[in-house]
C-alpha atoms as a PDB file:
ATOM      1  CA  UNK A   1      13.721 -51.440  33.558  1.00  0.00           C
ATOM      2  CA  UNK A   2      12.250 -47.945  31.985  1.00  0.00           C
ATOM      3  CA  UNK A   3      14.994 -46.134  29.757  1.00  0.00           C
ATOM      4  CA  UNK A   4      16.745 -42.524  30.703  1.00  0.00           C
ATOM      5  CA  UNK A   5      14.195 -40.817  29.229  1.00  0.00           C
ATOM      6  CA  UNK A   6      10.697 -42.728  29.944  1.00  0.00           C
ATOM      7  CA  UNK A   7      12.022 -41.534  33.887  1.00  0.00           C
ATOM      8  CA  UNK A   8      13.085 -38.136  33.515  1.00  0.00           C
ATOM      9  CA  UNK A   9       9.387 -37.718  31.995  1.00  0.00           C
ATOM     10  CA  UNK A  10       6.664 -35.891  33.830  1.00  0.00           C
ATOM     11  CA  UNK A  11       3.656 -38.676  34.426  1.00  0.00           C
ATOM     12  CA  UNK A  12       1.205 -36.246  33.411  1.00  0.00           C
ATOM     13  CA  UNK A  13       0.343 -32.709  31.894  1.00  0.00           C
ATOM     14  CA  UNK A  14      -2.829 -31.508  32.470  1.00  0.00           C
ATOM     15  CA  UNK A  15      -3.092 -28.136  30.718  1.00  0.00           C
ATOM     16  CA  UNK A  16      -6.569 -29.343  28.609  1.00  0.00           C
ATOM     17  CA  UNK A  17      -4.796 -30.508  25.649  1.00  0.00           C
ATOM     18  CA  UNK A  18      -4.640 -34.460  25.578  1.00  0.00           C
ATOM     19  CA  UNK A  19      -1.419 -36.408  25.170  1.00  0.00           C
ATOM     20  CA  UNK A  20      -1.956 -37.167  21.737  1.00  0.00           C
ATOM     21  CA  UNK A  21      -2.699 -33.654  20.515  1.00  0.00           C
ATOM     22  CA  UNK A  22       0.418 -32.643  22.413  1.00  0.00           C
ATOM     23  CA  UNK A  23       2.466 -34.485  20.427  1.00  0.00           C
ATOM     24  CA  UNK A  24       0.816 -33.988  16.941  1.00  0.00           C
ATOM     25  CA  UNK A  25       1.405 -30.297  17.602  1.00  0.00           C
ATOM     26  CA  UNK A  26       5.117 -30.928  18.753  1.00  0.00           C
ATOM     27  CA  UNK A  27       5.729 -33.471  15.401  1.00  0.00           C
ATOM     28  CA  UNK A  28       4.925 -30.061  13.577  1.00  0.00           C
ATOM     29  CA  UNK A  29       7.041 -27.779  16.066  1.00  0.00           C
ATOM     30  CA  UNK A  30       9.893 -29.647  15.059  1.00  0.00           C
ATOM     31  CA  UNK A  31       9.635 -28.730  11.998  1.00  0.00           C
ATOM     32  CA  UNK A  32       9.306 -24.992  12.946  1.00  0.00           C
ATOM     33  CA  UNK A  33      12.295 -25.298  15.040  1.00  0.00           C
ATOM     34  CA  UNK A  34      14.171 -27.330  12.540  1.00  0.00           C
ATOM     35  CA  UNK A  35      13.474 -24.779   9.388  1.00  0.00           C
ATOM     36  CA  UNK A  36      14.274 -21.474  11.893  1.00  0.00           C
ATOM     37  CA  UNK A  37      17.422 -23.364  13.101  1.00  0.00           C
ATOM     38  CA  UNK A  38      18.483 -23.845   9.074  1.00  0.00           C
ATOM     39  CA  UNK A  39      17.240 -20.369   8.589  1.00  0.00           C
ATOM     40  CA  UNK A  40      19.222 -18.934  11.557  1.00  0.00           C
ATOM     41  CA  UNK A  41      22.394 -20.907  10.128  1.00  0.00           C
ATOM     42  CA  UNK A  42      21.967 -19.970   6.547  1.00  0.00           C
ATOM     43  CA  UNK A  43      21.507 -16.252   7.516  1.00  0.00           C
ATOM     44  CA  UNK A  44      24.291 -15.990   9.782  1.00  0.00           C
ATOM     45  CA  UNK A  45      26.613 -17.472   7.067  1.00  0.00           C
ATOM     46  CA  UNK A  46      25.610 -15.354   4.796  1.00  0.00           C
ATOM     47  CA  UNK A  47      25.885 -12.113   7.585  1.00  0.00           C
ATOM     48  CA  UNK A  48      29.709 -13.743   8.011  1.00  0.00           C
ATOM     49  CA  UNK A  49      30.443 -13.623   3.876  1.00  0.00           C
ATOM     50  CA  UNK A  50      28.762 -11.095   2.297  1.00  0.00           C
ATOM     51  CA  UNK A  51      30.520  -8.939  -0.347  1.00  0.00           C
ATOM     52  CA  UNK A  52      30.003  -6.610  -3.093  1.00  0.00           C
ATOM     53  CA  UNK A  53      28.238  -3.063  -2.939  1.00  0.00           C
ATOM     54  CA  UNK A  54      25.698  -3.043  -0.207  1.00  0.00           C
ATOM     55  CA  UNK A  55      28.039  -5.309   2.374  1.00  0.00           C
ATOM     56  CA  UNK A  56      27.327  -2.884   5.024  1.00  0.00           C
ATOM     57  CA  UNK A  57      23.642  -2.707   4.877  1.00  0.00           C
ATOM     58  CA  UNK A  58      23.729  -6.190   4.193  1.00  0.00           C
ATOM     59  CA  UNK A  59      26.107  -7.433   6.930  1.00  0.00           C
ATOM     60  CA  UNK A  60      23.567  -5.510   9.606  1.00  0.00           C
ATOM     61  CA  UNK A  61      20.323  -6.488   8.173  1.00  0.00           C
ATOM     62  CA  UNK A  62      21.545 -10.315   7.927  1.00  0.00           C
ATOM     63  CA  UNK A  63      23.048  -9.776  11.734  1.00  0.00           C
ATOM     64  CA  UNK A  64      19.695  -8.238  13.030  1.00  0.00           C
ATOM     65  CA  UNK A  65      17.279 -11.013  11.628  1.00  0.00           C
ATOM     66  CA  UNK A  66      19.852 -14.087  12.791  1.00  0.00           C
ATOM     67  CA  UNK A  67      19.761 -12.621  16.297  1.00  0.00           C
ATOM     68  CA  UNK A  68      16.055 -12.548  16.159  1.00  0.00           C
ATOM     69  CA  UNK A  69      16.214 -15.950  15.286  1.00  0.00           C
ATOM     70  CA  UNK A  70      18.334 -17.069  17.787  1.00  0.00           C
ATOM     71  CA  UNK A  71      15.702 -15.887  20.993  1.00  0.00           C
ATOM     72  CA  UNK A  72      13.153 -17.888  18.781  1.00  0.00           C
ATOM     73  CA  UNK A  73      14.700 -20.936  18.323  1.00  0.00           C
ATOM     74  CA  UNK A  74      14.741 -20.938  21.955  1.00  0.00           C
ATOM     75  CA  UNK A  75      11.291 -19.929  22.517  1.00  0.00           C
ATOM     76  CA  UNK A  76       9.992 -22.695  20.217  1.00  0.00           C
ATOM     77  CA  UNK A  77      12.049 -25.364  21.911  1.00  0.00           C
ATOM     78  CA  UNK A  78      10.840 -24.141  24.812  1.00  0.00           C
ATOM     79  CA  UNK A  79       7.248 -24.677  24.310  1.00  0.00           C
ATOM     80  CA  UNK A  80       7.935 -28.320  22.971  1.00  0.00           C
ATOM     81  CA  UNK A  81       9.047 -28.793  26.263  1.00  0.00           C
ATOM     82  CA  UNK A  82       6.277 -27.681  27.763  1.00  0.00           C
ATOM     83  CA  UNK A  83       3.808 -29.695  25.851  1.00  0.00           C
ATOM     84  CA  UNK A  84       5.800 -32.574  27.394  1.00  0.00           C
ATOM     85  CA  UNK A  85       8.417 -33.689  24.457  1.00  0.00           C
ATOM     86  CA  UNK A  86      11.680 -33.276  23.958  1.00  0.00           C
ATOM     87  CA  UNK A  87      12.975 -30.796  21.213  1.00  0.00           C
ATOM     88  CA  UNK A  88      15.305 -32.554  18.299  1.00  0.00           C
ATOM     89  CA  UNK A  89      18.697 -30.391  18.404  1.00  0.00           C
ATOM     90  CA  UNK A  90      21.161 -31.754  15.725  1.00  0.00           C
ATOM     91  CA  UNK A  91      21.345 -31.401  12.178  1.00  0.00           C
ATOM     92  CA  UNK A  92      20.481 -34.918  11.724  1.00  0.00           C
ATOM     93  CA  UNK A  93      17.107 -34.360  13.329  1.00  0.00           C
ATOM     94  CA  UNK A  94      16.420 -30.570  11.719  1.00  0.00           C
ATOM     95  CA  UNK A  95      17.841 -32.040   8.026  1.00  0.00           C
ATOM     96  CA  UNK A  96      15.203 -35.229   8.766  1.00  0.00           C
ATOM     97  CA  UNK A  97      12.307 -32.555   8.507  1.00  0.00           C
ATOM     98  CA  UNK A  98      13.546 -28.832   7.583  1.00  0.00           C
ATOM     99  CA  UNK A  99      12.117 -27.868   4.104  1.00  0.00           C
ATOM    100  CA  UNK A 100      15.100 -24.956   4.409  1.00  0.00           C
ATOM    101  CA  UNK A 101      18.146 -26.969   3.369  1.00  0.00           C
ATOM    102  CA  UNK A 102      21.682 -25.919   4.327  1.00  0.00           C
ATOM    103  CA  UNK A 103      23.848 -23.580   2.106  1.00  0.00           C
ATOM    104  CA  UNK A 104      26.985 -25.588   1.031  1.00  0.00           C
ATOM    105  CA  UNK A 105      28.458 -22.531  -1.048  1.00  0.00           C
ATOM    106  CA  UNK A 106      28.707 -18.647  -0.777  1.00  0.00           C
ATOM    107  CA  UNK A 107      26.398 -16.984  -3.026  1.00  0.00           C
ATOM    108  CA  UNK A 108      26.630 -13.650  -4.469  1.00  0.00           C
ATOM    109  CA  UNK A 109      24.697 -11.187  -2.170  1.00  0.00           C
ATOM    110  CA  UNK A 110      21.477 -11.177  -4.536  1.00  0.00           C
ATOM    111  CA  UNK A 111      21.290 -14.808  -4.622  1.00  0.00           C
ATOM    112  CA  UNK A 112      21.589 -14.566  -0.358  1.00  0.00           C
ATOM    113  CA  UNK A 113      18.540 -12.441  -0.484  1.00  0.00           C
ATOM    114  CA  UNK A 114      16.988 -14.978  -2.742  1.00  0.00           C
ATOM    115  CA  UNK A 115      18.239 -17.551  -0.593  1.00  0.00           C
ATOM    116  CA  UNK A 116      16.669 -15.829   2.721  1.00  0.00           C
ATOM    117  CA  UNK A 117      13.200 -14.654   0.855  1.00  0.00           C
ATOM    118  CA  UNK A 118      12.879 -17.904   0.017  1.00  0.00           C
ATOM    119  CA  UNK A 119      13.483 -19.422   3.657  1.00  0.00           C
ATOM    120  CA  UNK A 120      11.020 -16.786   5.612  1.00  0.00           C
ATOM    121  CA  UNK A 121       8.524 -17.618   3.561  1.00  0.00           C
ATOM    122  CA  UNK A 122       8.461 -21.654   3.743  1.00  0.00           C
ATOM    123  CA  UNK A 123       9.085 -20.665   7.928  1.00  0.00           C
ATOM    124  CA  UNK A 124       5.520 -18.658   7.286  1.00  0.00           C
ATOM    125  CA  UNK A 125       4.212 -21.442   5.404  1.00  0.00           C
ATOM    126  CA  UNK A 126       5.392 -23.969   8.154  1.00  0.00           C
ATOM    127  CA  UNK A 127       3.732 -21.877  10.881  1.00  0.00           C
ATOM    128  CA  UNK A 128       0.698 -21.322   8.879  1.00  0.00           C
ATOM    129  CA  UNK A 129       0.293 -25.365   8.948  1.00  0.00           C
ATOM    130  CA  UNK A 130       0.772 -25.124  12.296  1.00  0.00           C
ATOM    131  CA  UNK A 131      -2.106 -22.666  13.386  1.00  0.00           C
ATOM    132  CA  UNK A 132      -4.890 -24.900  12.127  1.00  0.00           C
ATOM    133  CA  UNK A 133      -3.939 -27.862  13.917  1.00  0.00           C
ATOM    134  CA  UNK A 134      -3.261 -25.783  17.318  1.00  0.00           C
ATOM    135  CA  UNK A 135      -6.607 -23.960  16.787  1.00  0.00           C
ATOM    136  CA  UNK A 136      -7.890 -27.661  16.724  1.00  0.00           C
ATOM    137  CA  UNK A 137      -6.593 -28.953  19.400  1.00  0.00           C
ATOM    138  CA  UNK A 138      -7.490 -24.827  21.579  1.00  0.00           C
ATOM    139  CA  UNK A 139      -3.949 -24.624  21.975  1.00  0.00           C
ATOM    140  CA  UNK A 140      -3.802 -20.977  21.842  1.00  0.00           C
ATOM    141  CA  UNK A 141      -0.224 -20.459  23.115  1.00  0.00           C
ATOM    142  CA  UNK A 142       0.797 -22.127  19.852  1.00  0.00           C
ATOM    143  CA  UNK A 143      -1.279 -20.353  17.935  1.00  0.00           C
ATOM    144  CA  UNK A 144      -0.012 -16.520  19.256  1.00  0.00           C
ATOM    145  CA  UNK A 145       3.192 -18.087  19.194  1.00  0.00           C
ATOM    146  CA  UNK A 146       2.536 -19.193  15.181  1.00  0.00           C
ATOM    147  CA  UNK A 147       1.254 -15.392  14.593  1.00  0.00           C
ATOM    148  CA  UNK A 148       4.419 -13.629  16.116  1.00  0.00           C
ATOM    149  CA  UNK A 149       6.559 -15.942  13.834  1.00  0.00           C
ATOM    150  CA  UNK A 150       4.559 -15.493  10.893  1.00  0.00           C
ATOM    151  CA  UNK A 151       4.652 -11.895  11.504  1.00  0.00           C
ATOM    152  CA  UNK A 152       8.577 -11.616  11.759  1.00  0.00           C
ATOM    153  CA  UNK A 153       9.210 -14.040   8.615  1.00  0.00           C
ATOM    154  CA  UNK A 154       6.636 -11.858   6.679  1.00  0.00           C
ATOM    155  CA  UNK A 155       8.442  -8.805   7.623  1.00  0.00           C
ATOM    156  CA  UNK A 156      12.023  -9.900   7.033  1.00  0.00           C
ATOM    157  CA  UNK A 157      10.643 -11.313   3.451  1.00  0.00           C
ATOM    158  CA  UNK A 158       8.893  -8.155   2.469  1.00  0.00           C
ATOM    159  CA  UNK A 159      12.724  -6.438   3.815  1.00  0.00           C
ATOM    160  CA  UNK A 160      14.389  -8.599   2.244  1.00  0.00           C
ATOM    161  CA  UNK A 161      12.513  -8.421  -1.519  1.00  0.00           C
ATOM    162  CA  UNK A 162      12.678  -4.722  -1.120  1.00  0.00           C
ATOM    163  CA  UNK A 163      16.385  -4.913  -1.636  1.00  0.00           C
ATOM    164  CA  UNK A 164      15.594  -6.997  -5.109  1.00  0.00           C
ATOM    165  CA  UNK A 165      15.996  -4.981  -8.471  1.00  0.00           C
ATOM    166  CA  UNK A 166      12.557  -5.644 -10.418  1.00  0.00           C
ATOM    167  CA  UNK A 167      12.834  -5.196 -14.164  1.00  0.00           C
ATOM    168  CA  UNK A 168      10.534  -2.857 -16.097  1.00  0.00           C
END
């Protein structure tokens, strides 16, 4: 007798990407989704317990960028469903393959902008990975999707770093 699952999937997708290059490019989704999820999380702590000088500036920037996050969480999840697999959504499965790990402490607001540097850019770096192997497989609603991400993350680490004191 076929499990749950094997029966609630679709026999067949036929949108000129074979099975196995669906799921190659969904193995390295989940790691998108996992590392924004842990990026949304960390972000949105650090929104909730910011302090010191700039907690207003900080408070709305680190608000604005976790809300982002949250529409493309979905929007990721969204197209590994499309490509026919289901998308992990637990911290065991995002801690099994996030390269963002999950803040355990409150740091002082310039370590949080560290912190969240840091994080946008392995999310780049992640959806860099990914464009090759979609432009591989001529799965260009990846790859757009890939280039809107990168832009965001690029933009919220360039924000983000302009807030950072550089020495003389």
């Amino acid at each position: 007798m076929p499990n749950k699952i094997d029966v609630m999937r679709p026999s067949s997708i036929n949108i000129g990407i074979s099975e196995q290059d669906r799921k190659s490019i969904c193995k390295e989704l989940n790691k998108l989704l996992a590392d924004s999820y842990l990026l949304y999380l960390k972000t949105q702590n650090y929104h909730w317990n910011v302090t010191g000088q700039m907690f207003q500036s900080l408070h709305q920037l680190f608000e604005a960028q976790y809300s982002e996050l949250s529409n493309a969480i979905d929007v990721i999840a969204e197209r590994i469903r499309a490509l026919g697999e289901f998308a992990p959504g637990s911290f065991a499965a995002f801690s099994k393959v996030s390269s963002i790990k999950e803040e355990t402490a409150i740091p002082t607001a310039d370590e949080m902008i560290h912190n969240l540097v840091h994080a946008n850019e392995t999310v780049v770096t992640t959806a860099r990975k990914i464009i090759g192997l979609a432009n591989e497989y001529e799965d260009d609603v990846t790859t757009d999707l890939m280039i809107e991400r990168m832009q965001v993350h690029e933009k919220n680490a360039w924000m983000l770093r302009s807030l950072i004191a550089h020495q003389a």
